[in-house]
PDB file of N, CA and C in Angstrom:
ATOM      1  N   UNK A   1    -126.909 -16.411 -47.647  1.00  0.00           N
ATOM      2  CA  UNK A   1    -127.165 -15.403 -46.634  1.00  0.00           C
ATOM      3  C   UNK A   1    -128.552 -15.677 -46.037  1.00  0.00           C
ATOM      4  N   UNK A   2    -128.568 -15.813 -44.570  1.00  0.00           N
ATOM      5  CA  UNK A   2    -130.216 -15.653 -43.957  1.00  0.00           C
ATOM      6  C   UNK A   2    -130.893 -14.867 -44.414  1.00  0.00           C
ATOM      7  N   UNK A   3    -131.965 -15.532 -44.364  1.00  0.00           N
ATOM      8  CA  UNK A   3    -133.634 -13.918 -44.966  1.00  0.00           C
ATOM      9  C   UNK A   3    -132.928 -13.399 -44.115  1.00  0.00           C
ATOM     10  N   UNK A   4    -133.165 -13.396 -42.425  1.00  0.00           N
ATOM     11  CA  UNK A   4    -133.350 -12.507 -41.919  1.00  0.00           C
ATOM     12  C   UNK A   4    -132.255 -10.972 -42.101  1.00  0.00           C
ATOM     13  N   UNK A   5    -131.669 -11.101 -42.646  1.00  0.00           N
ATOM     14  CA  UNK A   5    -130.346 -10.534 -43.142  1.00  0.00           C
ATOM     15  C   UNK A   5    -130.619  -9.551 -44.436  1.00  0.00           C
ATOM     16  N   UNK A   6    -131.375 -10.238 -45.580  1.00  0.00           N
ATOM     17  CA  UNK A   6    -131.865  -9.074 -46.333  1.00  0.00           C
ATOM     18  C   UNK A   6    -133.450  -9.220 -46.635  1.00  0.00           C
ATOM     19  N   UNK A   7    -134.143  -9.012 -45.654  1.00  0.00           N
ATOM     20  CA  UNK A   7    -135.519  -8.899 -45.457  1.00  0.00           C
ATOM     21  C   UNK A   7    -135.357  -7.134 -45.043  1.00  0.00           C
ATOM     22  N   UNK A   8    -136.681  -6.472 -46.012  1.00  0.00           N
ATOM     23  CA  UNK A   8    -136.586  -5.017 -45.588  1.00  0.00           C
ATOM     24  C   UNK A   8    -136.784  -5.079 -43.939  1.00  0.00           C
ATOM     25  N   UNK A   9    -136.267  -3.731 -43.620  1.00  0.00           N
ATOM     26  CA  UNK A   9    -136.925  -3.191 -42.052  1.00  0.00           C
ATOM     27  C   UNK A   9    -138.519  -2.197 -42.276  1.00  0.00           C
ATOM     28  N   UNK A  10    -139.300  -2.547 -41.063  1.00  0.00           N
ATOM     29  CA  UNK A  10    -140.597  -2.581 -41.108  1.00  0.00           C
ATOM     30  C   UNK A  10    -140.329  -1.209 -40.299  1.00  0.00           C
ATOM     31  N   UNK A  11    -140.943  -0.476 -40.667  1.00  0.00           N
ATOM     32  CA  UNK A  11    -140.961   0.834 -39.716  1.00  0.00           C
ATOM     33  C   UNK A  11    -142.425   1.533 -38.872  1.00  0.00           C
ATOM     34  N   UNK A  12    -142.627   1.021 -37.988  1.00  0.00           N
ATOM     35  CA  UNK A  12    -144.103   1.132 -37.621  1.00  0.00           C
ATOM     36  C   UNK A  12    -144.850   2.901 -37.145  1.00  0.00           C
ATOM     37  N   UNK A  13    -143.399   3.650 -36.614  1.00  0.00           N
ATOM     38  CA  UNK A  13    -144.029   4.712 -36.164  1.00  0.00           C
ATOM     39  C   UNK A  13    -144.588   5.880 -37.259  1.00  0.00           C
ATOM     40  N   UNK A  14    -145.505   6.460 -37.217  1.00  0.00           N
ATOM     41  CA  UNK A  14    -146.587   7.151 -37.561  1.00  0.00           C
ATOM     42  C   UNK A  14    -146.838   8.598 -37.231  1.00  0.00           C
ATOM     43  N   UNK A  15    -146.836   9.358 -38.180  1.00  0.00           N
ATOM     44  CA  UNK A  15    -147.361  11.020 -37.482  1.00  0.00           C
ATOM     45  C   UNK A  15    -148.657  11.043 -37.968  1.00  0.00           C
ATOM     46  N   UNK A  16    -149.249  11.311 -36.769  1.00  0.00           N
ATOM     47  CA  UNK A  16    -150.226  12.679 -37.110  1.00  0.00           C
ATOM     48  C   UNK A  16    -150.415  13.388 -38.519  1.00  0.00           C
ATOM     49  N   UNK A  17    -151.439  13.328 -38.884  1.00  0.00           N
ATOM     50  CA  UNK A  17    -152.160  14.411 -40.057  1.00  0.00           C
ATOM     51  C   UNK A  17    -151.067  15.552 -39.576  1.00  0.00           C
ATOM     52  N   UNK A  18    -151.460  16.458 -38.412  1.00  0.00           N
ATOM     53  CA  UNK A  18    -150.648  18.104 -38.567  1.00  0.00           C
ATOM     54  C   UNK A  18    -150.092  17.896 -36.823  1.00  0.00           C
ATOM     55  N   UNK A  19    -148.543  17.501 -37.105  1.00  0.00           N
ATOM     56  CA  UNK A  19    -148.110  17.124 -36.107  1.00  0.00           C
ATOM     57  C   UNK A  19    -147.295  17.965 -35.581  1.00  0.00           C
ATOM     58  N   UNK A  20    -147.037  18.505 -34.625  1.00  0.00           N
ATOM     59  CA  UNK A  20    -146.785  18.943 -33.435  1.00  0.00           C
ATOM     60  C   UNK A  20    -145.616  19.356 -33.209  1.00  0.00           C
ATOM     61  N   UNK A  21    -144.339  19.835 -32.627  1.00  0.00           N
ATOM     62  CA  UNK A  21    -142.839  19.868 -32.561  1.00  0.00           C
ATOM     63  C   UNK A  21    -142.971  18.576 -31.530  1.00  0.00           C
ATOM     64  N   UNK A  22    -143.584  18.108 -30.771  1.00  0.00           N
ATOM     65  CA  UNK A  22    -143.345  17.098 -29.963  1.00  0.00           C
ATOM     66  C   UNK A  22    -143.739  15.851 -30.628  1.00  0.00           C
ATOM     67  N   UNK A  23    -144.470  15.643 -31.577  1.00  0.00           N
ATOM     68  CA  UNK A  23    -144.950  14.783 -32.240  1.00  0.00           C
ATOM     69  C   UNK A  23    -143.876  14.295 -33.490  1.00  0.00           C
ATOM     70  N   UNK A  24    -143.338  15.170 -33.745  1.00  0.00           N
ATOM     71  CA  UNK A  24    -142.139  15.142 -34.681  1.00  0.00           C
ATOM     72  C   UNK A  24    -140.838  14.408 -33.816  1.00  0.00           C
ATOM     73  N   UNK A  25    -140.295  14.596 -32.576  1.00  0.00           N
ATOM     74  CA  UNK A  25    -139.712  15.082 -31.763  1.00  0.00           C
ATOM     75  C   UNK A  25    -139.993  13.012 -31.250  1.00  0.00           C
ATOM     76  N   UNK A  26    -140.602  13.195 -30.801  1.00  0.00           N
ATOM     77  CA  UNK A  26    -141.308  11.431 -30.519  1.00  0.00           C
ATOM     78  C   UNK A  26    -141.128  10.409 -31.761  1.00  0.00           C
ATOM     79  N   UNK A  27    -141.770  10.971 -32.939  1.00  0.00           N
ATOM     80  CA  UNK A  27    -141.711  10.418 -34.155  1.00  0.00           C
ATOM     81  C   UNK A  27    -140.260   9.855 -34.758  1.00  0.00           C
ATOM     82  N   UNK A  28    -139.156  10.897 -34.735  1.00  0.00           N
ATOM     83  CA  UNK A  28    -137.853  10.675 -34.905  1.00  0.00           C
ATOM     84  C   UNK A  28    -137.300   9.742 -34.021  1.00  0.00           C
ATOM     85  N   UNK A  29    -137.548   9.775 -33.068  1.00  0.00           N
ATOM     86  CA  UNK A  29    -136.689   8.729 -31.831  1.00  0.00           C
ATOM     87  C   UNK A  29    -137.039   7.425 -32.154  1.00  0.00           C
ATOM     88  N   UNK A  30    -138.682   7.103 -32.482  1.00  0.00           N
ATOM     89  CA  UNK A  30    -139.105   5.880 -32.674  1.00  0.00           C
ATOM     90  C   UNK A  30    -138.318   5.470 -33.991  1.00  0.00           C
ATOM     91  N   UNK A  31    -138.057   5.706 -34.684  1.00  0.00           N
ATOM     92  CA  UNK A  31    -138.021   5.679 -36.137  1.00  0.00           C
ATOM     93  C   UNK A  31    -136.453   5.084 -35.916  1.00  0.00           C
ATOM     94  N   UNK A  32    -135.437   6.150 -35.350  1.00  0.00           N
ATOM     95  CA  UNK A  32    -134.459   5.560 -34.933  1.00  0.00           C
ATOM     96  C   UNK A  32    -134.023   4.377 -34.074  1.00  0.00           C
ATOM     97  N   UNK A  33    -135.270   4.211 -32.794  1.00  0.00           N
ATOM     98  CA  UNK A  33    -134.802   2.851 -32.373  1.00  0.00           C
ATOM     99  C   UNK A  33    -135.257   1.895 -33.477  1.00  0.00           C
ATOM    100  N   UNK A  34    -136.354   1.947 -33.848  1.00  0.00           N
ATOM    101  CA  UNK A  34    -136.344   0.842 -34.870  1.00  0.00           C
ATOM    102  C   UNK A  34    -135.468   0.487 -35.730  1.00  0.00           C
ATOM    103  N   UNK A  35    -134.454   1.505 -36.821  1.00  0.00           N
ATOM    104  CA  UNK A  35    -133.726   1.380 -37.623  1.00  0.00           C
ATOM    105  C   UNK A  35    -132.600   0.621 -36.893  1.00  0.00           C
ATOM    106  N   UNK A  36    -132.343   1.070 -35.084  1.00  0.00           N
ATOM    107  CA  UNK A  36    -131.419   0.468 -34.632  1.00  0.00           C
ATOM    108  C   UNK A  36    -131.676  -0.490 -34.776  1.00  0.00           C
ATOM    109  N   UNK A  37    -132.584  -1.350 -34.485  1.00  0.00           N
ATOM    110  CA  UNK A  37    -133.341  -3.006 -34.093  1.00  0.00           C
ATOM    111  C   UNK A  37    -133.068  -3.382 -35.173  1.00  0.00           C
ATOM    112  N   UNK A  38    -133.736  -3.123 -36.173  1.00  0.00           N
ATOM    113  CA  UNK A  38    -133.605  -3.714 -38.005  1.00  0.00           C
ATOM    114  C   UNK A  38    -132.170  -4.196 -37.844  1.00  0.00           C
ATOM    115  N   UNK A  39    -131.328  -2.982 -37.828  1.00  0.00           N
ATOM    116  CA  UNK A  39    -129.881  -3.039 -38.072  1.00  0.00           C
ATOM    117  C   UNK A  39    -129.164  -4.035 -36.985  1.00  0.00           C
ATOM    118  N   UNK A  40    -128.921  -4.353 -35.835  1.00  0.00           N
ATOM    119  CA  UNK A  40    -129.161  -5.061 -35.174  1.00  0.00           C
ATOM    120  C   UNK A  40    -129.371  -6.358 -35.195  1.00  0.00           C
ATOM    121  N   UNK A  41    -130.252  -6.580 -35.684  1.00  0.00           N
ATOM    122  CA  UNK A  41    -131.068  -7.816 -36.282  1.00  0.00           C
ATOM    123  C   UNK A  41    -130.175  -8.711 -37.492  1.00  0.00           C
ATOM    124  N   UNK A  42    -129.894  -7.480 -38.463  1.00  0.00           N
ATOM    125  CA  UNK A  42    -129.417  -8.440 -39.536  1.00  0.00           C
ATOM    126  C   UNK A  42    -127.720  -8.418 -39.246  1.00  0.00           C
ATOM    127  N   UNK A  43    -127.123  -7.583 -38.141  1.00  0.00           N
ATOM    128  CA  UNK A  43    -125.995  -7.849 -38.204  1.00  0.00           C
ATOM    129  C   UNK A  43    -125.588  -9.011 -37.383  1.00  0.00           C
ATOM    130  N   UNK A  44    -126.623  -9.316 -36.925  1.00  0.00           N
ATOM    131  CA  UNK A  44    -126.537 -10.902 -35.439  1.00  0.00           C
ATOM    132  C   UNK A  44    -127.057 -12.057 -36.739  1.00  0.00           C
ATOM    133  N   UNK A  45    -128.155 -11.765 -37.839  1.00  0.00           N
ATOM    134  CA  UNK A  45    -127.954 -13.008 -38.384  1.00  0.00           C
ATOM    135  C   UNK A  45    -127.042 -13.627 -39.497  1.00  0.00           C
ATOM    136  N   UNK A  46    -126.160 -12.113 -40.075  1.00  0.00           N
ATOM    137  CA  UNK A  46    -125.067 -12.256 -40.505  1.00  0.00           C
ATOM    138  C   UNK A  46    -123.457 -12.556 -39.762  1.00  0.00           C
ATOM    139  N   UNK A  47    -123.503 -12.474 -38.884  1.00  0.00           N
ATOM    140  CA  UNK A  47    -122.560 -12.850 -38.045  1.00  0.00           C
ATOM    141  C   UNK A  47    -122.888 -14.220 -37.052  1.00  0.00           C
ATOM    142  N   UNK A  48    -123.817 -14.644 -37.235  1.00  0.00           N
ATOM    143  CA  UNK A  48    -124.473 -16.114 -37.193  1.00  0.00           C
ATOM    144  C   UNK A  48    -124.007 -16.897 -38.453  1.00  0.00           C
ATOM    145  N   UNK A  49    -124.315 -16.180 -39.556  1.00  0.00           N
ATOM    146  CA  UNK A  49    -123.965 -16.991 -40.472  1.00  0.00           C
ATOM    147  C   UNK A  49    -122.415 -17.330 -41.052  1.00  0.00           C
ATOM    148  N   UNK A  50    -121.755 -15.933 -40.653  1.00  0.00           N
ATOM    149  CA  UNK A  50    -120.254 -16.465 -40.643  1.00  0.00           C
ATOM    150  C   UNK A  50    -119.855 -17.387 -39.903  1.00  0.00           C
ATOM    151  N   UNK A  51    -120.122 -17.343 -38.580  1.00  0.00           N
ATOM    152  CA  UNK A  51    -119.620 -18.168 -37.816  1.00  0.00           C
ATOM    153  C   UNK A  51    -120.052 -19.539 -37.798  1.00  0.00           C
ATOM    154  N   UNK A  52    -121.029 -19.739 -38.532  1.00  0.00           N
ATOM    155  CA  UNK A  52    -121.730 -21.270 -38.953  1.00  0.00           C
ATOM    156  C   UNK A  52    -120.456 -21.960 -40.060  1.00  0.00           C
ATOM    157  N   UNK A  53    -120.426 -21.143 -40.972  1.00  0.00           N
ATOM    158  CA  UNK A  53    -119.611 -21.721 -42.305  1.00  0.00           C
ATOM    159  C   UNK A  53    -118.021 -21.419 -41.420  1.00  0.00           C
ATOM    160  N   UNK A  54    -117.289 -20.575 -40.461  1.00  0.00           N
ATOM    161  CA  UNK A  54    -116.076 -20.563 -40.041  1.00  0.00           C
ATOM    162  C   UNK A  54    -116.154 -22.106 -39.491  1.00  0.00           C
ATOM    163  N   UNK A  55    -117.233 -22.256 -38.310  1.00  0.00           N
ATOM    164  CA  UNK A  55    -117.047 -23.666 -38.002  1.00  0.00           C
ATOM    165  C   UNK A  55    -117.122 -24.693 -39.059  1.00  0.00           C
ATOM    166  N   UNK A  56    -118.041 -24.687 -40.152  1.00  0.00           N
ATOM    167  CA  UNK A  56    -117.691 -26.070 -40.845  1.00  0.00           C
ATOM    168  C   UNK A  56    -116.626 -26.266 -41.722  1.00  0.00           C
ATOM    169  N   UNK A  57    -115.668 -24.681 -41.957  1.00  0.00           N
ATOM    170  CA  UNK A  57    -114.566 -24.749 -42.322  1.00  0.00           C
ATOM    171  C   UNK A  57    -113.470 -25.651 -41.743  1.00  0.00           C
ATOM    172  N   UNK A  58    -113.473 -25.181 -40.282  1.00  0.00           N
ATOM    173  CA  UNK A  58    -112.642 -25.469 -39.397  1.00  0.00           C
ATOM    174  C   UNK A  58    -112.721 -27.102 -38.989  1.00  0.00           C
ATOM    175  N   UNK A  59    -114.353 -27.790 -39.193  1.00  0.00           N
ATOM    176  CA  UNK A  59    -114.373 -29.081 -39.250  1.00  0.00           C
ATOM    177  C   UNK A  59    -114.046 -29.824 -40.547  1.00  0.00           C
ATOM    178  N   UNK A  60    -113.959 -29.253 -41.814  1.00  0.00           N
ATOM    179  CA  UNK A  60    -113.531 -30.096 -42.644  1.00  0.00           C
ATOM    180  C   UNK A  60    -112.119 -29.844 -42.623  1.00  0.00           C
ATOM    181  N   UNK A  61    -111.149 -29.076 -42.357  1.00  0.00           N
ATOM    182  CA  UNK A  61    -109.900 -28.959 -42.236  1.00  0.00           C
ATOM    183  C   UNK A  61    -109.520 -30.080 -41.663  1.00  0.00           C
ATOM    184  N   UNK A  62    -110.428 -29.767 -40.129  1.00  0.00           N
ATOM    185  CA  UNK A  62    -109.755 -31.053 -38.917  1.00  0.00           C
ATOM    186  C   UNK A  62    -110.090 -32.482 -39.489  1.00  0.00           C
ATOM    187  N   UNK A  63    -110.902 -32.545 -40.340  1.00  0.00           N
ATOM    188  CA  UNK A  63    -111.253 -34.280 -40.664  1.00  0.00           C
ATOM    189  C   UNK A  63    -110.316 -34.592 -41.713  1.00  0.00           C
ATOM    190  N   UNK A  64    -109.466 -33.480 -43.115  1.00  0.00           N
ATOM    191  CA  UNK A  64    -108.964 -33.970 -43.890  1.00  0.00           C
ATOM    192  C   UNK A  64    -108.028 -34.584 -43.542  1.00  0.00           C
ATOM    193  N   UNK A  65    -107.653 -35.377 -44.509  1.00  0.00           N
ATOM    194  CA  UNK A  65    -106.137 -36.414 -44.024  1.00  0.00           C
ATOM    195  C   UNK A  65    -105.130 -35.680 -44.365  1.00  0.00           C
ATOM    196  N   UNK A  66    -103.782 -35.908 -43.822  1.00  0.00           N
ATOM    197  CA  UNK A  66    -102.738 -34.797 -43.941  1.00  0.00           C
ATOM    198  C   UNK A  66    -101.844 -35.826 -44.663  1.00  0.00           C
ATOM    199  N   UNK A  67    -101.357 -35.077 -45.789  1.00  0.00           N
ATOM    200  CA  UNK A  67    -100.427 -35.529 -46.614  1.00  0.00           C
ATOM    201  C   UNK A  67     -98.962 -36.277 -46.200  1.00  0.00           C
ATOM    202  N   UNK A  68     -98.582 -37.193 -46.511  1.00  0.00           N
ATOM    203  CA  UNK A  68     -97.533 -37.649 -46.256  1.00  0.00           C
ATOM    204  C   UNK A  68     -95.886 -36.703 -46.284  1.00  0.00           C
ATOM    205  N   UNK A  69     -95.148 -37.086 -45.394  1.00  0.00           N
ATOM    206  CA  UNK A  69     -94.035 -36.179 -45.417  1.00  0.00           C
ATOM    207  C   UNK A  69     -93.449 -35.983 -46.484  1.00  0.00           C
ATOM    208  N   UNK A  70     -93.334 -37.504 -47.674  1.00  0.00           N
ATOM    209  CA  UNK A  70     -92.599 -37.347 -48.574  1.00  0.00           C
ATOM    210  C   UNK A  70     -93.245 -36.316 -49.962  1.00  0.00           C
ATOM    211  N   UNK A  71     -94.555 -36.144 -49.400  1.00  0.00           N
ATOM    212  CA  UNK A  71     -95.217 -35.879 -50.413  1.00  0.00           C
ATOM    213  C   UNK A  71     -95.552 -33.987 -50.234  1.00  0.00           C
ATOM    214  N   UNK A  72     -95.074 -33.732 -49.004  1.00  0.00           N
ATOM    215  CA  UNK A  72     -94.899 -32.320 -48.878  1.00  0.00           C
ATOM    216  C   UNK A  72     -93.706 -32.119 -49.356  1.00  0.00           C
ATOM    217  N   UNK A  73     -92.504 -33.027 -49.114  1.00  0.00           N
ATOM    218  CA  UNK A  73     -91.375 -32.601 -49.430  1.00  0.00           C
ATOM    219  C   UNK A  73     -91.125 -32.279 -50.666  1.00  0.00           C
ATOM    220  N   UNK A  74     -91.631 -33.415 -51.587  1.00  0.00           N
ATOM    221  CA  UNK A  74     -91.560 -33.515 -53.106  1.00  0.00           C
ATOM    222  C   UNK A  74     -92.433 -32.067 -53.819  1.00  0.00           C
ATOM    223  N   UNK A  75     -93.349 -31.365 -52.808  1.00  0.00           N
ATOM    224  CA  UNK A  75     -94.235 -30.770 -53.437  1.00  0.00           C
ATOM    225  C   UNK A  75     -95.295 -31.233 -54.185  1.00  0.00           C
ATOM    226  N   UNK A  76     -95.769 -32.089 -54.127  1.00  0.00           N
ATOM    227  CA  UNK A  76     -96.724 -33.174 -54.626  1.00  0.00           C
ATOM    228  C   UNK A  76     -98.211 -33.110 -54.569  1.00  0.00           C
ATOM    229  N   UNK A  77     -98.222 -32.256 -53.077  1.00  0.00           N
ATOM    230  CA  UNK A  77     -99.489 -31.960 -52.054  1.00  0.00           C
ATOM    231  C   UNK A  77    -100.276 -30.399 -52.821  1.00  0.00           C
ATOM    232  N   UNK A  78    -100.151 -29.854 -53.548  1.00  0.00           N
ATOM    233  CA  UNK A  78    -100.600 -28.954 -53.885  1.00  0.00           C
ATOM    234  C   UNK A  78    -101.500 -28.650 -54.554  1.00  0.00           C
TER     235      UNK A  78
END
């Protein structure tokens, strides 16, 4: 899994010593876009990282050699 994926979220906004209904009010919103961003963040570098390992799935599939007919038939290939 990428750091960036389970690295904590940094939360920068800040109250006031004796804060305010608007200060509270400001405080919450920030707090939430950030949590959005964090969240955000690690779901783009986890879904980066699936799609890294889907593709090298999908390239070692396409490079393996495919079994001979007689050898699917026989059940052989398994």
């Amino acid at each position: 899994m990428p750091a960036t994926a389970i690295e904590p979220c940094i939360l920068v906004g800040r109250l006031p010593a004796e804060p305010t209904q608007a200060d509270l009010e400001i405080g919450f919103a920030v707090r939430g876009a950030e949590i959005l961003a964090c969240d955000a963040k690690r779901g783009l570098a986890v879904d980066v990282h699936r799609t890294e390992h889907d593709d090298i799935d999908a390239w070692l599939k396409a490079i393996s050699p495919k079994s001979s007919l007689w050898r699917r038939l026989l059940g052989l290939d398994r």
